[in-house]
Protein backbone atom coordinates (compact mmCIF):
# COMPACT_ATOMS: atom_id res chain seq x y z
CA UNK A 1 -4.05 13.81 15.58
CA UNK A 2 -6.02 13.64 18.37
CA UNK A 3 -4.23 10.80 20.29
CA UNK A 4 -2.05 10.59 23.47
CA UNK A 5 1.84 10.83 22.84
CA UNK A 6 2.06 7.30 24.37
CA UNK A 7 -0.14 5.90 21.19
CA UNK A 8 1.80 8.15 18.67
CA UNK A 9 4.74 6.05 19.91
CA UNK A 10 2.88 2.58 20.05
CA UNK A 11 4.89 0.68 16.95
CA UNK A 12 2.19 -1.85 17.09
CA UNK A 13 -1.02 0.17 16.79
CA UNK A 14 0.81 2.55 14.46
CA UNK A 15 1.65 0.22 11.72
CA UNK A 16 -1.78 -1.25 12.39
CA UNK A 17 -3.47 2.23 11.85
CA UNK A 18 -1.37 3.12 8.59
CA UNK A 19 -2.33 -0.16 6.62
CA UNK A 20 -5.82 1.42 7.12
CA UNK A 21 -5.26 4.94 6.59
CA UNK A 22 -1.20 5.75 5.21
CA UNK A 23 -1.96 9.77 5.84
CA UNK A 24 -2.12 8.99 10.08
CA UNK A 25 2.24 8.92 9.40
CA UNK A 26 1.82 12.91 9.53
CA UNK A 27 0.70 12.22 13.62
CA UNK A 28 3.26 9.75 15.02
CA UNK A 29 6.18 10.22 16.84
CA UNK A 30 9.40 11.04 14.97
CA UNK A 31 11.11 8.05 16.40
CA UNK A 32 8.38 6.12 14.54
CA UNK A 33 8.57 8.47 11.61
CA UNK A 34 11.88 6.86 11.34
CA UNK A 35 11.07 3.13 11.44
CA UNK A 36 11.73 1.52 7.74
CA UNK A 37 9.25 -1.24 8.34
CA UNK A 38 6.33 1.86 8.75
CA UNK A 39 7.34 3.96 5.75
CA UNK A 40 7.47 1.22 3.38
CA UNK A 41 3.99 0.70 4.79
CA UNK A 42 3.31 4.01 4.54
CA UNK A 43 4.14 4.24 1.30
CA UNK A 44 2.91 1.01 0.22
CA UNK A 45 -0.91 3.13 0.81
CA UNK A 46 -0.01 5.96 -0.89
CA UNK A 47 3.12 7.18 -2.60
CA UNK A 48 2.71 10.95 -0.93
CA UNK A 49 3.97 9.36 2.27
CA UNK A 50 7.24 9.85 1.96
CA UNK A 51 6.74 13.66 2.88
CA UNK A 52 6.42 12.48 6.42
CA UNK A 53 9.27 10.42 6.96
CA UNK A 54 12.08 11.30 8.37
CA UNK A 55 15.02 12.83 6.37
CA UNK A 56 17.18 9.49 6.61
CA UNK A 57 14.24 7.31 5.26
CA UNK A 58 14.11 10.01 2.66
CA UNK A 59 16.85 9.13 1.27
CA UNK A 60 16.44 5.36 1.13
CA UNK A 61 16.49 3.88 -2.48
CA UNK A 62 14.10 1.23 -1.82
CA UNK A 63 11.74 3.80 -0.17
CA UNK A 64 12.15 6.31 -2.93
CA UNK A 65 11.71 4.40 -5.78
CA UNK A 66 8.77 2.27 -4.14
CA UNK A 67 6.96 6.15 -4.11
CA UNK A 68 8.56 7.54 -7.40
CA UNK A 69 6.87 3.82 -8.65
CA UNK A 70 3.17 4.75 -7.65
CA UNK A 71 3.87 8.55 -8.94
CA UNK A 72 7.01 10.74 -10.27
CA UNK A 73 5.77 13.93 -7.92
CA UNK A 74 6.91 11.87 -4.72
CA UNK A 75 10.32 13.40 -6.85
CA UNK A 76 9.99 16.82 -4.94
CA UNK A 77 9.99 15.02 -1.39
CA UNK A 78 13.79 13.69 -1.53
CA UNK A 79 16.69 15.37 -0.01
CA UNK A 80 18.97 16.61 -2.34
CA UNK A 81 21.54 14.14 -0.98
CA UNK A 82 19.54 11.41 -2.61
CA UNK A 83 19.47 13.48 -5.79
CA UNK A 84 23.33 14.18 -5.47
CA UNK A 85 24.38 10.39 -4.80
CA UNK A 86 25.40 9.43 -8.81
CA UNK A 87 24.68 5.80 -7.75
CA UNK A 88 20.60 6.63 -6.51
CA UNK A 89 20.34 9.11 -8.90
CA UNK A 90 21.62 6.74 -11.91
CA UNK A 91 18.86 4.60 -10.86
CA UNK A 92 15.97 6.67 -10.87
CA UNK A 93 17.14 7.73 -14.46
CA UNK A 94 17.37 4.51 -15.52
CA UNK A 95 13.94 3.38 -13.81
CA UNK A 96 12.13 6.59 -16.07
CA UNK A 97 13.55 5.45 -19.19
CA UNK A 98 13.44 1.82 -19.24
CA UNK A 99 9.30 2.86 -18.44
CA UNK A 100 9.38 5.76 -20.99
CA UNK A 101 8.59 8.39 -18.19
CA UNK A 102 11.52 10.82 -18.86
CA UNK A 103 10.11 12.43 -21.56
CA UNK A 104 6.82 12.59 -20.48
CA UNK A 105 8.39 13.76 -16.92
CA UNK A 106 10.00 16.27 -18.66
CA UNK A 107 6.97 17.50 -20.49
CA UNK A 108 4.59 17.79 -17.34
CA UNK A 109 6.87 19.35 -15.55
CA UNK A 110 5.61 23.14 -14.96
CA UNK A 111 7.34 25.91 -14.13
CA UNK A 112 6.18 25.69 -10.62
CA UNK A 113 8.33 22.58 -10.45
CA UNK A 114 11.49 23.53 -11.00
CA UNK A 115 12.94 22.28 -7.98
CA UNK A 116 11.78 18.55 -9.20
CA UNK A 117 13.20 19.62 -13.15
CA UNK A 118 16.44 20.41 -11.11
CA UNK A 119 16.74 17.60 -8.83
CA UNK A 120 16.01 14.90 -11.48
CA UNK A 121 17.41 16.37 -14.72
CA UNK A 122 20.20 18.33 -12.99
CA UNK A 123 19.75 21.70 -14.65
């Protein structure tokens, strides 16, 4: 947060500082927001990464499902592109129920996260 642009755009120290800390993603450059080696870092640390990537990265499979893995709320950070691609969205159906998380998905799911219920369950 509290670093020189020139540091926020350093690949090397950036990757460096996410494998210690995954939430610094939030401070670096967009060009480095958009580097697939970083978010899969990134994400790698903590699933709630993928809210501070860039919207192309958002709508990587490997990247999504690599969050959606570590926690189904990472759900409400893709683009609806993602979530309107049968092919991706197949995939994350089929990744819930061969792991039984549909139903319970679809049970924690509160009002408040409709936008999720939609995306995922199309209703």
């Amino acid at each position: 947060q509290y670093v020189s642009d020139e540091l926020r755009n350093d690949r090397e120290i950036v990757l460096n500082a996410i494998k210690q800390d995954s939430y610094v993603l939030q401070y670096v450059s967009d060009k480095l927001r958009n580097d697939r080696e970083i978010a899969l870092e990134a994400i790698k640390q903590h699933w709630s990464s993928i809210q501070y990537l860039s919207y192309e990265l958002r709508n990587d499979r490997e990247i999504v499902l690599d969050a959606v893995k570590q926690h189904w709320s990472a759900l409400q950070y893709l683009c609806d592109e993602y979530c309107n691609n049968a092919e991706d969205y197949e995939s994350l159906l089929k990744y819930f129920e061969a792991k039984d998380f549909k139903e319970k998905l679809e049970k924690e799911l509160t009002i408040k996260d409709e936008i999720i219920k939609k995306k995922v369950f199309k209703i």
